[in-house]
Protein backbone atom coordinates (compact mmCIF):
# COMPACT_ATOMS: atom_id res chain seq x y z
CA UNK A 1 0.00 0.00 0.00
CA UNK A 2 2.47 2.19 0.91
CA UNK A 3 4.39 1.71 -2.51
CA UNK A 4 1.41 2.62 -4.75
CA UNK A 5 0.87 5.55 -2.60
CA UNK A 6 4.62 6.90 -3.12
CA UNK A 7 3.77 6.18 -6.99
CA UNK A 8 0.42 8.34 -6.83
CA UNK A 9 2.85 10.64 -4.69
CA UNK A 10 5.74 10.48 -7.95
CA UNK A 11 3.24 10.77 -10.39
CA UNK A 12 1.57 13.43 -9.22
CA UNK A 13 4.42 15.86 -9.27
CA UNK A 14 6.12 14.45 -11.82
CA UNK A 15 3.41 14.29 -14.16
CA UNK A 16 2.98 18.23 -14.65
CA UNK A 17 6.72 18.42 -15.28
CA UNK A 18 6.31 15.73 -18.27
CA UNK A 19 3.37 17.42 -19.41
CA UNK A 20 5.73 20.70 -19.24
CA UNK A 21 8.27 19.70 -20.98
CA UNK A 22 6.60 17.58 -23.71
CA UNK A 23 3.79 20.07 -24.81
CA UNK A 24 6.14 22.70 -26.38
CA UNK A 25 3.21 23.74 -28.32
CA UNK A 26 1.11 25.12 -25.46
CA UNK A 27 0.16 28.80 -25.20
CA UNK A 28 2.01 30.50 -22.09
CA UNK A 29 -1.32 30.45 -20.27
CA UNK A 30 -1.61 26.52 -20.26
CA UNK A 31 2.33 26.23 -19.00
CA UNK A 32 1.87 28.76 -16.21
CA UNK A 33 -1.37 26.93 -15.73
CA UNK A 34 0.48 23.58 -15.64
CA UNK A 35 3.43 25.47 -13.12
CA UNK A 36 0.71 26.80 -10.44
CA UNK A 37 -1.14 22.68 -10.75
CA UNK A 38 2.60 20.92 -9.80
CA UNK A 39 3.17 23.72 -7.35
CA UNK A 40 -0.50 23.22 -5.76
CA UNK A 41 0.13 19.65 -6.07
CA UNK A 42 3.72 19.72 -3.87
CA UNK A 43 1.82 22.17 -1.18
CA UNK A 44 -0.77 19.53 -0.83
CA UNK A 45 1.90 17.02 -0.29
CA UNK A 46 3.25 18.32 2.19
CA UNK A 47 0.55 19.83 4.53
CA UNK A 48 -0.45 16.10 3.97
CA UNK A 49 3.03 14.88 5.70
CA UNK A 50 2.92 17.93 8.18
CA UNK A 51 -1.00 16.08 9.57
CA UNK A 52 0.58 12.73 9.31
CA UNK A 53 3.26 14.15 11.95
CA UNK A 54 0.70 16.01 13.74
CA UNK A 55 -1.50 12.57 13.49
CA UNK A 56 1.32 10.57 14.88
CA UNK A 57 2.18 12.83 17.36
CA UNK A 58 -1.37 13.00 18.90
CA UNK A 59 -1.34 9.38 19.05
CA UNK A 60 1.50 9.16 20.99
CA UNK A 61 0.39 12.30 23.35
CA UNK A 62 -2.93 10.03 24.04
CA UNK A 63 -0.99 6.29 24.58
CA UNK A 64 1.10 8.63 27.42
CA UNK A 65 -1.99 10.17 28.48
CA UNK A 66 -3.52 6.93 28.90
CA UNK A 67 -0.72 5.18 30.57
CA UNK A 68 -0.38 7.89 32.85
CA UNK A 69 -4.49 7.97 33.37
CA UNK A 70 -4.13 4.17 34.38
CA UNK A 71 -0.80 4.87 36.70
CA UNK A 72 -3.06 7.33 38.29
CA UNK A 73 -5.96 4.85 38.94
CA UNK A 74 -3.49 2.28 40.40
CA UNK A 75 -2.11 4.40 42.60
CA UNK A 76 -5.82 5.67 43.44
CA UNK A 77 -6.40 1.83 44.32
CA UNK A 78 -3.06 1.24 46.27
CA UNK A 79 -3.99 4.49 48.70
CA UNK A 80 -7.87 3.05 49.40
CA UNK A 81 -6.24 -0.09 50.35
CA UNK A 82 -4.10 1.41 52.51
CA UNK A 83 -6.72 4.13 54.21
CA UNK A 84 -8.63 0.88 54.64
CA UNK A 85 -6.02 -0.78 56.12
CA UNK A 86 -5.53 2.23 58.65
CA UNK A 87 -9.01 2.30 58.99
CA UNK A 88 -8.66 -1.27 60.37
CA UNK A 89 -5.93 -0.99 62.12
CA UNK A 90 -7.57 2.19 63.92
CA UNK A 91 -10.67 0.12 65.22
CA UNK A 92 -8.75 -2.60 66.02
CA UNK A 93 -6.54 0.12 68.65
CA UNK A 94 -9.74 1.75 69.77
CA UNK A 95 -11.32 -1.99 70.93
CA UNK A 96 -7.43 -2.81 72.58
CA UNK A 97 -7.91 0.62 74.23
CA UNK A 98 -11.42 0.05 75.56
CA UNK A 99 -10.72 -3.01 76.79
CA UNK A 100 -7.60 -1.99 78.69
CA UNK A 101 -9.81 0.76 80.23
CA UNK A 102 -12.44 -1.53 81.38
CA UNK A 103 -9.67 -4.14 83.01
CA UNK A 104 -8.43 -0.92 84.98
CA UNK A 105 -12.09 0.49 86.05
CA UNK A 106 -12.66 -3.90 87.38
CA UNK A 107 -9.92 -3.40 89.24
């Protein structure tokens, strides 16, 4: 695929230069006319590279955005565990507590 789209590329500026230098009977008008078409056509080809960069870039801005998105979310997940785990660990000291404070008042 990407062969017959370097030939459409190839034969898209170099056809206007053929055309150029084969017709010597065309008027002035129809050469300049043929000069602006191969100019238009080598603009277009290369805004067209210029979005495939711009394309390619993006892509990779959104894979780091994404890995970054799901770094995020496991680090989200790690600090719930541990707030539960504190959570815990806090009940579990409040119930030691209150049981230490009811041996002393038995006393």
């Amino acid at each position: 695929m990407n062969g017959t789209s370097g030939l459409k590329k190839t034969a898209a500026v170099a056809l206007p230069v053929l055309m150029i230098a084969g017709c010597t009977q065309l008027s002035a008008d129809d050469r300049q006319l043929l000069k602006e078409v191969q100019q238009t056509a080598e603009e277009a080809k290369q805004q067209s590279q210029q979005a495939a960069q711009s394309a390619d870039q993006a892509a990779q801005e959104a894979s780091a955005a994404r890995e970054a998105a799901e770094e995020a979310q496991a680090s989200a997940q790690e600090s719930e565990r541990k707030a539960t785990q504190a959570a815990a660990d806090a009940e579990a000291a409040r119930e030691k507590a209150d049981r230490m404070f009811q041996k002393s008042v038995n006393k």
